[in-house]
N, C-alpha and C. Protein backbone atom coordinates (compact mmCIF):
# COMPACT_ATOMS: atom_id res chain seq x y z
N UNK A 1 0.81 -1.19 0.00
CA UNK A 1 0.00 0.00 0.00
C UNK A 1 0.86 1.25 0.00
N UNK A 2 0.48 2.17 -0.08
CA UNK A 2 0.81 3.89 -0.09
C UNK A 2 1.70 3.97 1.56
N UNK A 3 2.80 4.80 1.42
CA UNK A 3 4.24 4.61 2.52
C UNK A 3 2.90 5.50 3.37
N UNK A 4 2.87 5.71 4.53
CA UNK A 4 1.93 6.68 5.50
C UNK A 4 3.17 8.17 5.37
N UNK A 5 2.08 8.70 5.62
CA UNK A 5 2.87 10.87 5.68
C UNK A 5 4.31 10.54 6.44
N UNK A 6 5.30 11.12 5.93
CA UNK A 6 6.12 11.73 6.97
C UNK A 6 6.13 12.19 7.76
N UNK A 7 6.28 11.49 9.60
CA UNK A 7 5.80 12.59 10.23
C UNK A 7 6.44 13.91 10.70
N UNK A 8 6.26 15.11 10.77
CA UNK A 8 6.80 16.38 11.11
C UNK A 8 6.64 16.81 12.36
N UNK A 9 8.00 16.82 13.09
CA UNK A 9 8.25 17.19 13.80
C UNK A 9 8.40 19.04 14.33
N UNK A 10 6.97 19.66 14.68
CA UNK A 10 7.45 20.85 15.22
C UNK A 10 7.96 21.47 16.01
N UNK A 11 8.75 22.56 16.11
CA UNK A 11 9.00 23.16 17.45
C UNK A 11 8.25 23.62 18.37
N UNK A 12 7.78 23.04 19.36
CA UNK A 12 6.81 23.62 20.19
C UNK A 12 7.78 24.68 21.58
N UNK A 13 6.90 26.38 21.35
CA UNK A 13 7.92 26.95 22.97
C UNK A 13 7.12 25.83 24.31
N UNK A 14 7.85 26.28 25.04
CA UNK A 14 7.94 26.03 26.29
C UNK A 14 6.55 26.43 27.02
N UNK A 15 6.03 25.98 27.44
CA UNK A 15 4.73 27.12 28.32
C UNK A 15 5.15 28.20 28.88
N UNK A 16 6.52 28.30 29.65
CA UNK A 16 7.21 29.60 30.33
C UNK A 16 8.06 29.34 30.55
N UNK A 17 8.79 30.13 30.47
CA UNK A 17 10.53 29.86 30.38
C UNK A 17 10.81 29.60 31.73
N UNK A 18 11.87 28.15 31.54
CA UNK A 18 11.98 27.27 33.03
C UNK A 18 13.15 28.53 33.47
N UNK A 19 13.09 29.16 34.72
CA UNK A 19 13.94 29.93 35.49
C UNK A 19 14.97 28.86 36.01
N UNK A 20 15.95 29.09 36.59
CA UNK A 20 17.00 28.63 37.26
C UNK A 20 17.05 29.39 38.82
N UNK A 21 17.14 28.76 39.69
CA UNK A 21 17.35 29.13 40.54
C UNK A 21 17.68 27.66 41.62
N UNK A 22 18.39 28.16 43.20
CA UNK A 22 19.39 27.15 44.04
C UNK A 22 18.08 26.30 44.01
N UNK A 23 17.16 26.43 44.57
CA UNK A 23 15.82 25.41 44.93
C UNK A 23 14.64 25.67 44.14
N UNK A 24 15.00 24.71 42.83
CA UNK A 24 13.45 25.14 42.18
C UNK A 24 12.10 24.61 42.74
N UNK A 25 12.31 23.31 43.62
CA UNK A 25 10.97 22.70 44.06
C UNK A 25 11.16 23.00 45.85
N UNK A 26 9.91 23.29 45.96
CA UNK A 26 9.77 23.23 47.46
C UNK A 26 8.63 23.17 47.73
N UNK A 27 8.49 22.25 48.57
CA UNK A 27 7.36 21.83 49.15
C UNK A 27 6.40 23.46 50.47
N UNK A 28 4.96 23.45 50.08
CA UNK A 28 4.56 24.30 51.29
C UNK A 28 4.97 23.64 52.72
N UNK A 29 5.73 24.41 53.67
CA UNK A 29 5.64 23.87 55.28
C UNK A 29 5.26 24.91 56.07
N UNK A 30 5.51 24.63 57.33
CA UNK A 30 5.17 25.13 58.33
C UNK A 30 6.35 26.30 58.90
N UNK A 31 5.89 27.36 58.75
CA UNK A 31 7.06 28.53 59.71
C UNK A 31 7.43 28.02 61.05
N UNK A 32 5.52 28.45 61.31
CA UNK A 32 5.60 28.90 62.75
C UNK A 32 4.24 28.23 63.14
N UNK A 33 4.66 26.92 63.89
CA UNK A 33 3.20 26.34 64.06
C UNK A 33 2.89 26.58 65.62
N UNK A 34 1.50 27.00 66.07
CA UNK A 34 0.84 27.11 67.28
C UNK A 34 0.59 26.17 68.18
N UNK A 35 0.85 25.73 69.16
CA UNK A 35 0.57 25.03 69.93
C UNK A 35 -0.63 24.54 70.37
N UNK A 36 -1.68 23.40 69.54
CA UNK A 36 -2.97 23.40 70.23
C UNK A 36 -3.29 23.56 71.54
N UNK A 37 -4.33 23.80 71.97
CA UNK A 37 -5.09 24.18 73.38
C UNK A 37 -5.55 22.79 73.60
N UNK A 38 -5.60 22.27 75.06
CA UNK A 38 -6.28 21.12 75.63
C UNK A 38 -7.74 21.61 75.67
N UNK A 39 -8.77 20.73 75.40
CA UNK A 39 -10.03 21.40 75.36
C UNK A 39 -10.27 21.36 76.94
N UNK A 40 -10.82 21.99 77.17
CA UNK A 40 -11.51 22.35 78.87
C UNK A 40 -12.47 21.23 78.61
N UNK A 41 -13.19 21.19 77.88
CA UNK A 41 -14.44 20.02 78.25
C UNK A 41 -13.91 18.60 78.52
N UNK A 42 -12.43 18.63 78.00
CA UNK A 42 -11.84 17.20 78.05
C UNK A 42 -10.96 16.87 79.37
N UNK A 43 -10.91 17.88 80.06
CA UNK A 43 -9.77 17.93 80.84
C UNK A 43 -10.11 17.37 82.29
N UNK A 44 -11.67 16.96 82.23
CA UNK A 44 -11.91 15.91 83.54
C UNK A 44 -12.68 14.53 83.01
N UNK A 45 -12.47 14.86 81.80
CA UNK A 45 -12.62 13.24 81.03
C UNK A 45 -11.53 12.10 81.20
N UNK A 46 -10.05 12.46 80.90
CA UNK A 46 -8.71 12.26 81.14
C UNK A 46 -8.75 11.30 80.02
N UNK A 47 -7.47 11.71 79.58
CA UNK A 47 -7.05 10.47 78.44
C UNK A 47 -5.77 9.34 79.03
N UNK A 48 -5.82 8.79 78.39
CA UNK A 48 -4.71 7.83 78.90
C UNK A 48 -3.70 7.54 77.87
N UNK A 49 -3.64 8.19 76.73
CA UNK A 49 -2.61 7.77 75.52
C UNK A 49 -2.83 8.91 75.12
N UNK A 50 -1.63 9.13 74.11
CA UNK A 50 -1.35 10.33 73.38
C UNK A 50 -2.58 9.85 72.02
N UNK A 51 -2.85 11.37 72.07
CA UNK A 51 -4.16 11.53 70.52
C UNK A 51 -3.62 12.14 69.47
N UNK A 52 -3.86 11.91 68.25
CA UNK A 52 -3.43 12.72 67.17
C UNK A 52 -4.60 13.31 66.18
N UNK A 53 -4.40 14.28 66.01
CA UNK A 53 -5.01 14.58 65.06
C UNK A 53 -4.39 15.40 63.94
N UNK A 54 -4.94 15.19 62.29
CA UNK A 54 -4.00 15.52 61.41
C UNK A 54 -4.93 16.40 61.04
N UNK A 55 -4.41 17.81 60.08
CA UNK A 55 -5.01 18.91 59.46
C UNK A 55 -4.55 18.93 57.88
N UNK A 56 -5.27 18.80 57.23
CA UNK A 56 -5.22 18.98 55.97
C UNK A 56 -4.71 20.53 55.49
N UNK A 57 -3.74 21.25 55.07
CA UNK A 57 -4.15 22.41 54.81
C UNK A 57 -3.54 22.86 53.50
N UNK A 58 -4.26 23.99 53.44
CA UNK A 58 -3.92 24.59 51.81
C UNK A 58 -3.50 25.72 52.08
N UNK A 59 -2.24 25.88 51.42
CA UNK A 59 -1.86 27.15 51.38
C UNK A 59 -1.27 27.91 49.90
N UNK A 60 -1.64 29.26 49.98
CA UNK A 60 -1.53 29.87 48.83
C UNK A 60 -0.54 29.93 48.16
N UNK A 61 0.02 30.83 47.01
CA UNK A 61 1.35 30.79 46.71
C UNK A 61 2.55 31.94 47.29
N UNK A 62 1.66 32.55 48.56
CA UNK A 62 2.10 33.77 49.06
C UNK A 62 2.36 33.51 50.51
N UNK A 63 1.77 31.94 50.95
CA UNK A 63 1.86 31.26 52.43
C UNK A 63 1.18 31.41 52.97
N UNK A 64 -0.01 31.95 52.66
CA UNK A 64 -1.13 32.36 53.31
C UNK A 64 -2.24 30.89 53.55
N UNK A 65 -2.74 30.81 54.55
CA UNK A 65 -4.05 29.34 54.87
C UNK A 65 -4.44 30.10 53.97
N UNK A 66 -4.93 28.95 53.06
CA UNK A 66 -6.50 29.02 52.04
C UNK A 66 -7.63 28.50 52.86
N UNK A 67 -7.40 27.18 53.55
CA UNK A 67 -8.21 26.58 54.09
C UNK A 67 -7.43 25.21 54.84
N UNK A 68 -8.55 24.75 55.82
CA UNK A 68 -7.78 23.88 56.47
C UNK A 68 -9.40 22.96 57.17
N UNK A 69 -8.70 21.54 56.96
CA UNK A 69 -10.23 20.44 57.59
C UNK A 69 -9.26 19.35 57.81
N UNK A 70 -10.04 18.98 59.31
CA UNK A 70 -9.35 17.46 59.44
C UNK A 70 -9.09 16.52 57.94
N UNK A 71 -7.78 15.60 58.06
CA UNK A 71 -7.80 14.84 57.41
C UNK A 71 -7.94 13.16 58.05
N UNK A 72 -7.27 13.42 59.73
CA UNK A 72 -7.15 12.09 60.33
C UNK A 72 -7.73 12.65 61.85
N UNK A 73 -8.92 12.22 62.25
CA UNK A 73 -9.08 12.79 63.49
C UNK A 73 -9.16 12.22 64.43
N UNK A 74 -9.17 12.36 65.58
CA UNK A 74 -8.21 11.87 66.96
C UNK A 74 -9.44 10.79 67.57
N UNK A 75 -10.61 10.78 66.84
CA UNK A 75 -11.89 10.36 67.43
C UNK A 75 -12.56 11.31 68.63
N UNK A 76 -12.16 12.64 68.85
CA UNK A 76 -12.31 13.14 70.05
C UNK A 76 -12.88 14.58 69.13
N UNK A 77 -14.52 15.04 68.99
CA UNK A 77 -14.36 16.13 68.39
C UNK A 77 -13.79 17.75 68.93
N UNK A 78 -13.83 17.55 69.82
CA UNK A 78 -13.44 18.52 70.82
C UNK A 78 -11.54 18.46 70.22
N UNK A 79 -11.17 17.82 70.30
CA UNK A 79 -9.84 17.58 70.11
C UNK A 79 -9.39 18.40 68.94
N UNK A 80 -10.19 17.44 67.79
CA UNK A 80 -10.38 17.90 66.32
C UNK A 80 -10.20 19.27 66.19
N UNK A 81 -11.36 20.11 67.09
CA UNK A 81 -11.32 21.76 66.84
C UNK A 81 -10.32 22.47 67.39
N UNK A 82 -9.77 21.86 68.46
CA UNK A 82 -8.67 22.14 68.69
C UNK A 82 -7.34 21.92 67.82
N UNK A 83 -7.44 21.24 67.06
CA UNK A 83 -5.57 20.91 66.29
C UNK A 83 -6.51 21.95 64.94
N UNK A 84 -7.43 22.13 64.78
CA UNK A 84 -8.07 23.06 63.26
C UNK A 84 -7.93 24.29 63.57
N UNK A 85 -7.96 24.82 64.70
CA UNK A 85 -7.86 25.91 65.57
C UNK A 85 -5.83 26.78 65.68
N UNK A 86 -5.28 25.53 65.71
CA UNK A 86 -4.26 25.80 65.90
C UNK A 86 -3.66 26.20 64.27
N UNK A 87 -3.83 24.99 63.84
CA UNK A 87 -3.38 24.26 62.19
C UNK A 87 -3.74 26.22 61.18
N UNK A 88 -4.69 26.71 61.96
CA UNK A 88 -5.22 27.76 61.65
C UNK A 88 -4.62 29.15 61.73
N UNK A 89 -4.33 29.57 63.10
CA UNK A 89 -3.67 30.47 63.35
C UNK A 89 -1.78 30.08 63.36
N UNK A 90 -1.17 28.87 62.24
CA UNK A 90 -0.04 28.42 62.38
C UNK A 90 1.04 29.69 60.62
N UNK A 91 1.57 29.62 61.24
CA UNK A 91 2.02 30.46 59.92
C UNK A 91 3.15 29.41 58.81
N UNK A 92 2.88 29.96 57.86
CA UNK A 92 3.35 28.60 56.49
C UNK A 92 4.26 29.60 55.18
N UNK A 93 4.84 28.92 54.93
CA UNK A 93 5.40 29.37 53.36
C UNK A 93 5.10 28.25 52.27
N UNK A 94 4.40 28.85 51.48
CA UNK A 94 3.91 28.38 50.13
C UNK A 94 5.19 28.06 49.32
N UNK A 95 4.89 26.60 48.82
CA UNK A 95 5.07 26.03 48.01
C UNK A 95 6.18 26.98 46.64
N UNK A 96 7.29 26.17 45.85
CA UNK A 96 7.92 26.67 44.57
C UNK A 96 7.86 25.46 43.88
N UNK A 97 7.17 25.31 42.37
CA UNK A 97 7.47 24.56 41.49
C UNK A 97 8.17 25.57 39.97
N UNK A 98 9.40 25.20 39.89
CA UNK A 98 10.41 25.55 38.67
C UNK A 98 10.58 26.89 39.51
N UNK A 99 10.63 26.91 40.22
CA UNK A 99 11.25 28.35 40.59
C UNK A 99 10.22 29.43 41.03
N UNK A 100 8.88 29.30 40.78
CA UNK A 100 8.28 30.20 40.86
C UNK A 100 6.95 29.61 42.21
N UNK A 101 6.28 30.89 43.10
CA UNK A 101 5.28 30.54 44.25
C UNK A 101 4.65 30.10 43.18
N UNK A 102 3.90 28.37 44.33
CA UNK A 102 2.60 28.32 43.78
C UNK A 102 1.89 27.63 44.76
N UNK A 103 0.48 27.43 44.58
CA UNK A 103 -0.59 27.08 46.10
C UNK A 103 0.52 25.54 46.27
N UNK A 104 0.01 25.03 48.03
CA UNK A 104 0.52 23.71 47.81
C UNK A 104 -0.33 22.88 49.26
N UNK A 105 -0.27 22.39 49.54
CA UNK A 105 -0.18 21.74 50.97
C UNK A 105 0.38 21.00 51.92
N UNK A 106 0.24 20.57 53.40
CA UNK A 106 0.61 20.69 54.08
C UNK A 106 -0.29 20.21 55.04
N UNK A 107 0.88 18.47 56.06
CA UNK A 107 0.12 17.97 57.28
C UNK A 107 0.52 18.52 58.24
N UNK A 108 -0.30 19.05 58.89
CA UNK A 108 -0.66 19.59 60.45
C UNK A 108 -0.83 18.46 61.37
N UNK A 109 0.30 18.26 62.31
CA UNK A 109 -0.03 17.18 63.31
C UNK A 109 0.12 17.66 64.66
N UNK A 110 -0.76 17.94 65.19
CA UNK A 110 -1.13 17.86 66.41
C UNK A 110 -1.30 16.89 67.48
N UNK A 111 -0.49 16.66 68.22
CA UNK A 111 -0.35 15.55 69.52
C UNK A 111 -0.83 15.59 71.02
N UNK A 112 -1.55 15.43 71.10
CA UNK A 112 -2.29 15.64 72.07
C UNK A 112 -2.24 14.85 73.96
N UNK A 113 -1.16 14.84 74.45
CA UNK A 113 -0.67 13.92 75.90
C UNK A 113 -1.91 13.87 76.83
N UNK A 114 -2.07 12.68 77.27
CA UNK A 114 -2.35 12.10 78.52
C UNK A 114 -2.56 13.87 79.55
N UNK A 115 -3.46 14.11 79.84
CA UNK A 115 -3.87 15.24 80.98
C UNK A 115 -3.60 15.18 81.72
């Protein structure tokens, strides 16, 4: 049968020119994280093992919380609002992919001791 087209290879640009810089990838973390509060309602319940609870959070490309919701919670809701509370008022630096800010996220773990 008939040879098939030659195929042609174009030059395609780049979407944006890859920058250079010491750390092009970085993950969003944590600056400055807050220390959760023991809930008062829990504090004549008594625990007997350390609790965890994890915070999902999003942060912008400027480090700013976008938002933040349990991802793993301690079974204790009281607890919960407490590590969301913290995870909340915790300060973060956003995320670099190729060099440049961009949104990213970030686990919030909160540990919670025996009262």
């Amino acid at each position: 049968g008939p040879d098939p087209p030659a195929a042609t290879a174009m030059p395609m640009s780049a979407p944006f020119t890859i920058a250079s810089c010491a750390h092009p990838f970085v993950p969003a973390a944590v600056t400055r994280p807050s220390q959760p509060n023991f809930p008062e309602s829990m504090k004549d319940e008594g625990l007997y093992q350390l609790v965890v609870a994890e915070i999902y959070v999003a942060i912008d490309p400027h480090g700013k919380l976008a938002d933040a919701w349990v991802l793993a919670s301690s079974g204790y809701p009281a607890i919960d609002r407490e590590a969301l509370l913290a995870a909340r008022r915790s300060q973060y630096s956003g995320a670099v992919s190729y060099c440049r800010p961009v949104s990213g996220t970030y686990v919030f773990r909160a540990d919670f001791e025996p009262y």
